[in-house]
PDB file of N, CA and C in Angstrom:
ATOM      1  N   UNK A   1      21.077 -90.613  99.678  1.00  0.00           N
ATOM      2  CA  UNK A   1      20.545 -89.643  98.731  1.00  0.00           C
ATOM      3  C   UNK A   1      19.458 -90.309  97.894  1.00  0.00           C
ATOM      4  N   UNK A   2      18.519 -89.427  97.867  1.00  0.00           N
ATOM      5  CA  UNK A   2      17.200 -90.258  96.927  1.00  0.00           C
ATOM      6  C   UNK A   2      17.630 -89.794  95.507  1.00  0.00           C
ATOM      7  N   UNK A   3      17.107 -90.925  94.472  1.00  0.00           N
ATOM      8  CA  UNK A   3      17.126 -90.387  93.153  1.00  0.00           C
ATOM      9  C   UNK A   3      15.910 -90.164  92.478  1.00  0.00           C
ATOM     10  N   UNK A   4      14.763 -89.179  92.036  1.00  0.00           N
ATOM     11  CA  UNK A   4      14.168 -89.071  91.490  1.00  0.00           C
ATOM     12  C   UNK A   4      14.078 -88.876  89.743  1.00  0.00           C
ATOM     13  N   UNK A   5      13.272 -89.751  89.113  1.00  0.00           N
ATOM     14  CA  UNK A   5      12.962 -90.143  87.948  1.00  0.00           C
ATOM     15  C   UNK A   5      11.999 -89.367  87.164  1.00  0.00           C
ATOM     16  N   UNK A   6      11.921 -88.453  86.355  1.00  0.00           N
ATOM     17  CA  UNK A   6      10.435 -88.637  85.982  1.00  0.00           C
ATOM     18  C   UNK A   6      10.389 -89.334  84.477  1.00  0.00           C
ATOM     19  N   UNK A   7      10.018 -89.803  84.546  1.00  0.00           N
ATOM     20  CA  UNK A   7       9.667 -90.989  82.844  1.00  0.00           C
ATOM     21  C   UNK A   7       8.549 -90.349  81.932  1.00  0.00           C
ATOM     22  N   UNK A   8       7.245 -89.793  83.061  1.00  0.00           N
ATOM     23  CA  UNK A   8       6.079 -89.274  81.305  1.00  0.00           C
ATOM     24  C   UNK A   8       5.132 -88.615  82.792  1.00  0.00           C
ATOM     25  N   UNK A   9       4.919 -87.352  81.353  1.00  0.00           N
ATOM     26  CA  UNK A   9       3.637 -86.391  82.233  1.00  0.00           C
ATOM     27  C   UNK A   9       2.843 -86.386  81.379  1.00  0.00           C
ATOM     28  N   UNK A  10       1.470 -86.390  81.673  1.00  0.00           N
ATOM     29  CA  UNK A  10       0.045 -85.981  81.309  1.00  0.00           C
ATOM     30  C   UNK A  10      -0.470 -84.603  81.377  1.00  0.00           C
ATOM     31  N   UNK A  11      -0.799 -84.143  80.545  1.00  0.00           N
ATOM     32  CA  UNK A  11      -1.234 -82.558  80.928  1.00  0.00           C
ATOM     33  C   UNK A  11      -2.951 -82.589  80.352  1.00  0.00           C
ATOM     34  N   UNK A  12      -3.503 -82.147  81.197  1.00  0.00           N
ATOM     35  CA  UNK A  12      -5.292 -81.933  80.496  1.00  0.00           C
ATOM     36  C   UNK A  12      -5.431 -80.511  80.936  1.00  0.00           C
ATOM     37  N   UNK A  13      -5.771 -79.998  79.893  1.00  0.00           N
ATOM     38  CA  UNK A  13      -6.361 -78.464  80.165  1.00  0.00           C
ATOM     39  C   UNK A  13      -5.740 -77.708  81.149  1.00  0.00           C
ATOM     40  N   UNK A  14      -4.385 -77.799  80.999  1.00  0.00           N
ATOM     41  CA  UNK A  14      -3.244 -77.024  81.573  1.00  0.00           C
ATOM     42  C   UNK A  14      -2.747 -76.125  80.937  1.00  0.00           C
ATOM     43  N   UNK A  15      -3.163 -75.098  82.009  1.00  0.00           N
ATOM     44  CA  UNK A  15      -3.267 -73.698  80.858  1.00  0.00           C
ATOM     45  C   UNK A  15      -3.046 -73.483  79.631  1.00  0.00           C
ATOM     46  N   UNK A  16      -2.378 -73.409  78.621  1.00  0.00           N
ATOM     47  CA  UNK A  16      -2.357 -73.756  76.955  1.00  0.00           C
ATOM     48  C   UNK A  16      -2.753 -75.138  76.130  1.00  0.00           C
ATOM     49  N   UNK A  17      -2.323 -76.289  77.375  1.00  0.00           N
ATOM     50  CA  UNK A  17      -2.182 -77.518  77.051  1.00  0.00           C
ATOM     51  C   UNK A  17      -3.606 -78.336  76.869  1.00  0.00           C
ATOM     52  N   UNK A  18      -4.016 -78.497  75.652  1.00  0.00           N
ATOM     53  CA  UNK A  18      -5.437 -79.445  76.277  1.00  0.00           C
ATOM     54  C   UNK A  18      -5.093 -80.862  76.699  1.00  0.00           C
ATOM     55  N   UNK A  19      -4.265 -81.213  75.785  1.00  0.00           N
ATOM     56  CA  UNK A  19      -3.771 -82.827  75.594  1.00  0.00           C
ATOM     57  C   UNK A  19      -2.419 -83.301  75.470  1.00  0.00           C
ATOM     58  N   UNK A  20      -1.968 -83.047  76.243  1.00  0.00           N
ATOM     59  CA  UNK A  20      -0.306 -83.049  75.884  1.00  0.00           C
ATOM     60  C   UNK A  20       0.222 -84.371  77.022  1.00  0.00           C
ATOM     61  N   UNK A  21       0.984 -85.336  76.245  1.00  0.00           N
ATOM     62  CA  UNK A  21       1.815 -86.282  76.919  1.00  0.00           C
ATOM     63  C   UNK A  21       3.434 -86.132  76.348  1.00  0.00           C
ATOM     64  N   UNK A  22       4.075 -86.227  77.511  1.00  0.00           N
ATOM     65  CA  UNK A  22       5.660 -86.016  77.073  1.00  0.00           C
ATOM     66  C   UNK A  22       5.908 -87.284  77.485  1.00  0.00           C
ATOM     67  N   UNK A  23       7.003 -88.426  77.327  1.00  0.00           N
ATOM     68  CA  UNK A  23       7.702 -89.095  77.376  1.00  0.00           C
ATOM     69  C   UNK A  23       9.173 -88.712  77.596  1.00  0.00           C
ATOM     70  N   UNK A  24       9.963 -89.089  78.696  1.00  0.00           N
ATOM     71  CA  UNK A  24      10.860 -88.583  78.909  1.00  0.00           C
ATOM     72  C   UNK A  24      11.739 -89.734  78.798  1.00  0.00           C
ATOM     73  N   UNK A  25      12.966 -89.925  77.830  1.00  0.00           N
ATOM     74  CA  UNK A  25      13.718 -91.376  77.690  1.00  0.00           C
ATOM     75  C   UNK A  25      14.963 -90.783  78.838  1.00  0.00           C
ATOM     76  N   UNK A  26      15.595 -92.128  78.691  1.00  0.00           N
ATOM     77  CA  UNK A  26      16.756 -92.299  79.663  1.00  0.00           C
ATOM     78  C   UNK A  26      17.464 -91.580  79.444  1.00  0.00           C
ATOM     79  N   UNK A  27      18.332 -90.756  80.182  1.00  0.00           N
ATOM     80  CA  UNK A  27      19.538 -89.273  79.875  1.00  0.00           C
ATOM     81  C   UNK A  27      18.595 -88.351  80.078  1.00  0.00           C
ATOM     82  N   UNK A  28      19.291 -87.365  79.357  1.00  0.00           N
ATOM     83  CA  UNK A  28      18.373 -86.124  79.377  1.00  0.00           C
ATOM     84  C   UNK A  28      17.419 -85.667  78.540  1.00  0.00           C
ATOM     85  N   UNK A  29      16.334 -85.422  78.698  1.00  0.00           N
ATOM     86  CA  UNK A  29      15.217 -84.930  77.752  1.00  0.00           C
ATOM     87  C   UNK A  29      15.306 -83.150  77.312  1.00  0.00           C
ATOM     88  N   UNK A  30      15.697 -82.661  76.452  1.00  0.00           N
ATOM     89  CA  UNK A  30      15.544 -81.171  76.629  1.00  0.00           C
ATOM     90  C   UNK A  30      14.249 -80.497  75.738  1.00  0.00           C
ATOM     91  N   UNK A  31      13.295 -79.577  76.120  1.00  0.00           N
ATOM     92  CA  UNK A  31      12.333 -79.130  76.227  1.00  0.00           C
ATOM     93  C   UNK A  31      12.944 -77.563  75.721  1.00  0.00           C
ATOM     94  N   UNK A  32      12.356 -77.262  73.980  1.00  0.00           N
ATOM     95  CA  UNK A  32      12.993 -75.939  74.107  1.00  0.00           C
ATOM     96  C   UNK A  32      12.044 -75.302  72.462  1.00  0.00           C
ATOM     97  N   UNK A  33      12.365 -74.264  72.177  1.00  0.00           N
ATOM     98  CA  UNK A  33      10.790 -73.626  71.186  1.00  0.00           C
ATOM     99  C   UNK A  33      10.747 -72.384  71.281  1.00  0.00           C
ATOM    100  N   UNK A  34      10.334 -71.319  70.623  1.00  0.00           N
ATOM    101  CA  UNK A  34       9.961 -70.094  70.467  1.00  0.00           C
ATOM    102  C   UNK A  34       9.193 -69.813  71.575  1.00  0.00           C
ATOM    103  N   UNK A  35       9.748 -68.323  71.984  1.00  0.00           N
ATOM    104  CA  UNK A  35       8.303 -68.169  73.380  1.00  0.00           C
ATOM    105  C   UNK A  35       6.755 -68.232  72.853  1.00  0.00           C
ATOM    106  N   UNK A  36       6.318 -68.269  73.938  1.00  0.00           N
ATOM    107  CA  UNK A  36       4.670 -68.790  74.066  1.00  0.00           C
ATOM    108  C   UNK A  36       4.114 -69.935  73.718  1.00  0.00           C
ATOM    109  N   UNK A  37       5.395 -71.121  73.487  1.00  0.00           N
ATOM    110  CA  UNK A  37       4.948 -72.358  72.259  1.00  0.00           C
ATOM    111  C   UNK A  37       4.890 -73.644  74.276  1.00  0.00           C
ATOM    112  N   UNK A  38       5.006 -72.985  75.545  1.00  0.00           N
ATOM    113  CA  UNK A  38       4.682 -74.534  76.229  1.00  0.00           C
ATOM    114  C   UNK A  38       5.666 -74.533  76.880  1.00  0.00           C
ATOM    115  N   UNK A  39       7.109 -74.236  76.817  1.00  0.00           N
ATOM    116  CA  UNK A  39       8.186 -74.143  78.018  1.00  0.00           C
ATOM    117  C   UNK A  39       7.933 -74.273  79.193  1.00  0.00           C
ATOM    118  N   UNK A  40       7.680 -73.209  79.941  1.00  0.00           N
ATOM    119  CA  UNK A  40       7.228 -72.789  81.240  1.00  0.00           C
ATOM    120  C   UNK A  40       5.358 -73.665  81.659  1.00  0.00           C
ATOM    121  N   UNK A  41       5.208 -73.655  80.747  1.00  0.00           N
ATOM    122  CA  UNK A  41       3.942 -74.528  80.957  1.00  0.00           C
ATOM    123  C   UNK A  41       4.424 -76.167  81.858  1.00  0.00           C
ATOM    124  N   UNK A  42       4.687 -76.567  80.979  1.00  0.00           N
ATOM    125  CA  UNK A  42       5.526 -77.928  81.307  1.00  0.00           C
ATOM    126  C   UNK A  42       6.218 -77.758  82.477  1.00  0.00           C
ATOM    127  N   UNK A  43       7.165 -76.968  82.710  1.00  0.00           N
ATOM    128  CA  UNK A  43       7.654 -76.525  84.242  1.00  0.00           C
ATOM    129  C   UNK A  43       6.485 -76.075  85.424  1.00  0.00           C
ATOM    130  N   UNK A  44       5.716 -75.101  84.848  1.00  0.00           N
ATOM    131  CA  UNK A  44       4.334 -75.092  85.624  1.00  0.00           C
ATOM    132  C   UNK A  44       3.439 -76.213  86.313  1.00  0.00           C
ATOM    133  N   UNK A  45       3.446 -77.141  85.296  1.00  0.00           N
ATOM    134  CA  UNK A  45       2.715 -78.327  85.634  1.00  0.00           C
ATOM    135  C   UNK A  45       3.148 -79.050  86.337  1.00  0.00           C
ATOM    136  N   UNK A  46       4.768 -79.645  85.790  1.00  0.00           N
ATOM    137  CA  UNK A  46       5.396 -80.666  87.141  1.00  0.00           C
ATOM    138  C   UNK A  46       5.153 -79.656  88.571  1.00  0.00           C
ATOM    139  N   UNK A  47       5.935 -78.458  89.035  1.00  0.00           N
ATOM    140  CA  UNK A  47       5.688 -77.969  90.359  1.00  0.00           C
ATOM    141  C   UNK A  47       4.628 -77.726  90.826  1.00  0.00           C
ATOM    142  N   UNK A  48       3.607 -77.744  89.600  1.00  0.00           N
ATOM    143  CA  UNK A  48       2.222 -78.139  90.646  1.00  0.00           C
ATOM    144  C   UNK A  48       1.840 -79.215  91.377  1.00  0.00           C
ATOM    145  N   UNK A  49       1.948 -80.275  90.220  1.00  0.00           N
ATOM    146  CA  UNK A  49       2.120 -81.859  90.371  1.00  0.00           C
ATOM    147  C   UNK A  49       3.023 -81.944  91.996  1.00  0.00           C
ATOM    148  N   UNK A  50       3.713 -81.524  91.766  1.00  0.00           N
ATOM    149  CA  UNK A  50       4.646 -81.936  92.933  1.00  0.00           C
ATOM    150  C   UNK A  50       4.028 -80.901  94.649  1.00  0.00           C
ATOM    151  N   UNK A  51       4.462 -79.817  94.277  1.00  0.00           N
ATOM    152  CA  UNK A  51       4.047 -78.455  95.594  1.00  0.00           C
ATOM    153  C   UNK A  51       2.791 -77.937  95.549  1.00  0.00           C
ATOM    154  N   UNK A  52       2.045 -78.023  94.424  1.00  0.00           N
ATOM    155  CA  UNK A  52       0.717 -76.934  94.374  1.00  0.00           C
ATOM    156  C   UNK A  52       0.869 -76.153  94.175  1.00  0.00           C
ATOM    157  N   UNK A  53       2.485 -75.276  92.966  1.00  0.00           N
ATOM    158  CA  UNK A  53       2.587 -74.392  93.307  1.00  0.00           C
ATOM    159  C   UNK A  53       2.907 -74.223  91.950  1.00  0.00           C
ATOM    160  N   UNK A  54       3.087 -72.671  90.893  1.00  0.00           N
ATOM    161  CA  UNK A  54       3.995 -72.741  89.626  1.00  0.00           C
ATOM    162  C   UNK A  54       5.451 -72.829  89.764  1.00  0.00           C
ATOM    163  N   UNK A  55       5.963 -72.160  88.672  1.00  0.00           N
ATOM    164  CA  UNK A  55       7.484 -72.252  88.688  1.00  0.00           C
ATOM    165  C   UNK A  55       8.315 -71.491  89.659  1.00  0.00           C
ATOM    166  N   UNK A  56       6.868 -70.223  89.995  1.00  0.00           N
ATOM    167  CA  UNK A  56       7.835 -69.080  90.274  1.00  0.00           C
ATOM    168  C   UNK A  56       6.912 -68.826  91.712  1.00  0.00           C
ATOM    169  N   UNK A  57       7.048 -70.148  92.364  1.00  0.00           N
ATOM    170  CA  UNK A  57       6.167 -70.355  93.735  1.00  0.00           C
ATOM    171  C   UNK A  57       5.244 -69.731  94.160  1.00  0.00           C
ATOM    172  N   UNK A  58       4.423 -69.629  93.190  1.00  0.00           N
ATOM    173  CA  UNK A  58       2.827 -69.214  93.530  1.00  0.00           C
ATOM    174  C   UNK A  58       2.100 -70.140  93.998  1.00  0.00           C
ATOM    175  N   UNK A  59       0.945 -70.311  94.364  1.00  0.00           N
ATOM    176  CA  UNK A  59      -0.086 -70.779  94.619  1.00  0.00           C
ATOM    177  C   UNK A  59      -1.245 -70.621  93.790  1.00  0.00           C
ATOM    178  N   UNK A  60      -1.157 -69.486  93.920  1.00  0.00           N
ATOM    179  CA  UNK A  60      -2.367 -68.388  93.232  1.00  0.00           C
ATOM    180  C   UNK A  60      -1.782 -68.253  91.484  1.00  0.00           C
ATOM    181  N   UNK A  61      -2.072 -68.716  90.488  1.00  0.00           N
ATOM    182  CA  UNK A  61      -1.680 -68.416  89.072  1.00  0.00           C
ATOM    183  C   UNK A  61      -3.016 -69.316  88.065  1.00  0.00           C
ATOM    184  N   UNK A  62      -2.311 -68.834  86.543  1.00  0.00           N
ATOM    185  CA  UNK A  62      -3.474 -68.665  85.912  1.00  0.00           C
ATOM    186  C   UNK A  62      -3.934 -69.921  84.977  1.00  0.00           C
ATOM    187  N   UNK A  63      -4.393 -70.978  85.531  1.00  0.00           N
ATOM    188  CA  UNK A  63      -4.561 -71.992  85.138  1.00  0.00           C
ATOM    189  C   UNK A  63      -5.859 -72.331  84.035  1.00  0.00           C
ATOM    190  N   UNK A  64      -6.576 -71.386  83.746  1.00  0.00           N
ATOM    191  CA  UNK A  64      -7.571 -71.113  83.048  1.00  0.00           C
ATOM    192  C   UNK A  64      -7.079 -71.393  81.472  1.00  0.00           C
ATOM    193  N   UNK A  65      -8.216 -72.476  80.729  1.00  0.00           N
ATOM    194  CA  UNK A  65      -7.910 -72.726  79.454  1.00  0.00           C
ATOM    195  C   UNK A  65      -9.159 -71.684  78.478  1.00  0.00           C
ATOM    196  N   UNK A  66      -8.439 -71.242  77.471  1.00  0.00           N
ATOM    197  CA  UNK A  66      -9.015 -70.245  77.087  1.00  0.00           C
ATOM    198  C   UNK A  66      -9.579 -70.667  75.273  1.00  0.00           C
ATOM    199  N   UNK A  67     -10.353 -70.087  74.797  1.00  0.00           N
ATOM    200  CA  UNK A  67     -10.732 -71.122  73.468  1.00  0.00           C
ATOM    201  C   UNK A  67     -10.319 -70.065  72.677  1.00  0.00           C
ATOM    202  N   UNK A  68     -10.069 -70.321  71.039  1.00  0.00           N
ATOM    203  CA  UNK A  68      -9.901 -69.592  70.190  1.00  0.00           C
ATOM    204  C   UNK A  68      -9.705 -68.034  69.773  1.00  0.00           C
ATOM    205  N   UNK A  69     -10.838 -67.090  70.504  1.00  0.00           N
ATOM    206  CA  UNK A  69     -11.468 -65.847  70.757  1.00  0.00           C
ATOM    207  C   UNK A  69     -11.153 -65.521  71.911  1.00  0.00           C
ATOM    208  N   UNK A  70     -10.379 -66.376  73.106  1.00  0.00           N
ATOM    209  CA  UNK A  70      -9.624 -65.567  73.877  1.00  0.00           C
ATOM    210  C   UNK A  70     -10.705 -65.450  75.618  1.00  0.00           C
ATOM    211  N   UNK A  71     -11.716 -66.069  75.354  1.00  0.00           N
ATOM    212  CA  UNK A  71     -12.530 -66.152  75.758  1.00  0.00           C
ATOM    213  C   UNK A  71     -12.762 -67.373  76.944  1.00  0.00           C
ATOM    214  N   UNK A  72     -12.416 -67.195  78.322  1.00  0.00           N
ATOM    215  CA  UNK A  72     -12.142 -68.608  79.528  1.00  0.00           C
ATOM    216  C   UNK A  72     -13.583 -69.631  79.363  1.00  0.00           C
ATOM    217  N   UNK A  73     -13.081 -71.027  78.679  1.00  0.00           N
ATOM    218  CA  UNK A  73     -13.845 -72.470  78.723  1.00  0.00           C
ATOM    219  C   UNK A  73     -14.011 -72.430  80.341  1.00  0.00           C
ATOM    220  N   UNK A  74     -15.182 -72.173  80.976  1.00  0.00           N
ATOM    221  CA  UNK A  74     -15.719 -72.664  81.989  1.00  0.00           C
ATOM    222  C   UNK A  74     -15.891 -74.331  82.589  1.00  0.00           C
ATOM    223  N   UNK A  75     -15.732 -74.553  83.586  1.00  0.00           N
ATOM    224  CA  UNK A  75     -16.162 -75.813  83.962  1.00  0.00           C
ATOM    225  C   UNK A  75     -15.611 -77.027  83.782  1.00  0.00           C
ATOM    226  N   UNK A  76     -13.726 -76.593  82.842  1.00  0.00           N
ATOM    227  CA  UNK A  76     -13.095 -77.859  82.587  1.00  0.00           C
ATOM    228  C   UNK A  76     -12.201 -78.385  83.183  1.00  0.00           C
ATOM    229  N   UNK A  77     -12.072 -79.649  83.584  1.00  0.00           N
ATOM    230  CA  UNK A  77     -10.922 -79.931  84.835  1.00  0.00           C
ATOM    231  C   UNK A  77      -9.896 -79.649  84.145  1.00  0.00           C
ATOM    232  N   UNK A  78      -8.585 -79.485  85.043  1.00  0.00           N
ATOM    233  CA  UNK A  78      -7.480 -79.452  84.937  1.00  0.00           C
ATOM    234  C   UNK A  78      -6.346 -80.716  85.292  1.00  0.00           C
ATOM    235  N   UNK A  79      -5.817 -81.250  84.524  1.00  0.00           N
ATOM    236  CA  UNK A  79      -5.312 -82.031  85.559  1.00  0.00           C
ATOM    237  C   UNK A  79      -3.636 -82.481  84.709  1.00  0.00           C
ATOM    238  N   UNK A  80      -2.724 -82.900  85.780  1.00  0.00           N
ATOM    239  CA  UNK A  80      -1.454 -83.278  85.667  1.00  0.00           C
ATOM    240  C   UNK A  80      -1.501 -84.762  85.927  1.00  0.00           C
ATOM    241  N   UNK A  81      -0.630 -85.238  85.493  1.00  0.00           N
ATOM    242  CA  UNK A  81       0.092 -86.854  85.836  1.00  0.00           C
ATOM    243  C   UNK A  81       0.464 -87.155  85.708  1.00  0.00           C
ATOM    244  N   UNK A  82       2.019 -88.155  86.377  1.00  0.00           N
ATOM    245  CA  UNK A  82       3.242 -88.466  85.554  1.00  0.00           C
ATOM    246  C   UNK A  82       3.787 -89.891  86.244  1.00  0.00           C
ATOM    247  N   UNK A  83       4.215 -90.075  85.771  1.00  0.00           N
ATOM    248  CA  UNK A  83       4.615 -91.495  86.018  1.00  0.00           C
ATOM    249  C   UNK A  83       6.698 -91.116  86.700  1.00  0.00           C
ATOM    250  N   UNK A  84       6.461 -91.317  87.655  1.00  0.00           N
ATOM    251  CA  UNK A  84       7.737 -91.221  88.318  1.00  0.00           C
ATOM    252  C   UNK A  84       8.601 -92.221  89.210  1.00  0.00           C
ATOM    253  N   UNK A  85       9.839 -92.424  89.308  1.00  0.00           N
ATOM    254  CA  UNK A  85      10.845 -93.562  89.695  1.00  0.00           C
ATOM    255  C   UNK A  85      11.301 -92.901  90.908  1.00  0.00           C
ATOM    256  N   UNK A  86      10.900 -93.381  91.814  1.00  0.00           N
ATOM    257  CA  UNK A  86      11.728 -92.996  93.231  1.00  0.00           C
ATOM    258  C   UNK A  86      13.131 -94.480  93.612  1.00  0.00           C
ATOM    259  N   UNK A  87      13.984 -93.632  93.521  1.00  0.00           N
ATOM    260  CA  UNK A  87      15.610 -95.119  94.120  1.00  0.00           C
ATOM    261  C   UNK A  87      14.984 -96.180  92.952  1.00  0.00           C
ATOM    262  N   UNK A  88      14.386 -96.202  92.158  1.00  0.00           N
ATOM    263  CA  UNK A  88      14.380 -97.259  91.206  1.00  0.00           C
ATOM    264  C   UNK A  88      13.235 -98.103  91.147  1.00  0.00           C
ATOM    265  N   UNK A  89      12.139 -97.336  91.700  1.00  0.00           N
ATOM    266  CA  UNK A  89      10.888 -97.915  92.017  1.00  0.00           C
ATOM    267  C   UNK A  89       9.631 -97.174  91.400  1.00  0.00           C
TER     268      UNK A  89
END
């Protein structure tokens, strides 16, 4: 049986997220907040990271960062990254 780790994700201009790093310590990390505050975001991001896909196995979803007025920032990368432990490696 493999054991997978994840220790810390990077989020850039993931859909709500411009700049967000989580750190995940040893045990369990729990992730929790009023709706619309990043939940499902964070879940969004790892199954992309991982499948290309969101939470709720899309492909196709709305990754677009939007500014103040509601209005889609053109032209900004998106990107995930996390630092992960496979069997202890």
């Amino acid at each position: 049986m493999r054991n997978l780790v994840l220790r810390k994700m990077h989020l850039v201009n993931f859909k709500g997220a411009a700049d967000v790093t989580i750190d995940f310590k040893d045990g369990m990390t729990s992730i929790y907040g009023m709706n619309g505050t990043g939940k499902t975001t964070v879940f969004d991001a790892f199954t992309w990271l991982l499948f290309g896909k969101d939470s709720k196995d899309r492909k196709k979803f709305d990754l677009k960062t939007y500014d103040s007025k509601g209005k889609i920032i053109p032209q900004i990368p998106h990107e995930v990254s996390a630092i992960l432990i496979l069997n202890g490696q």
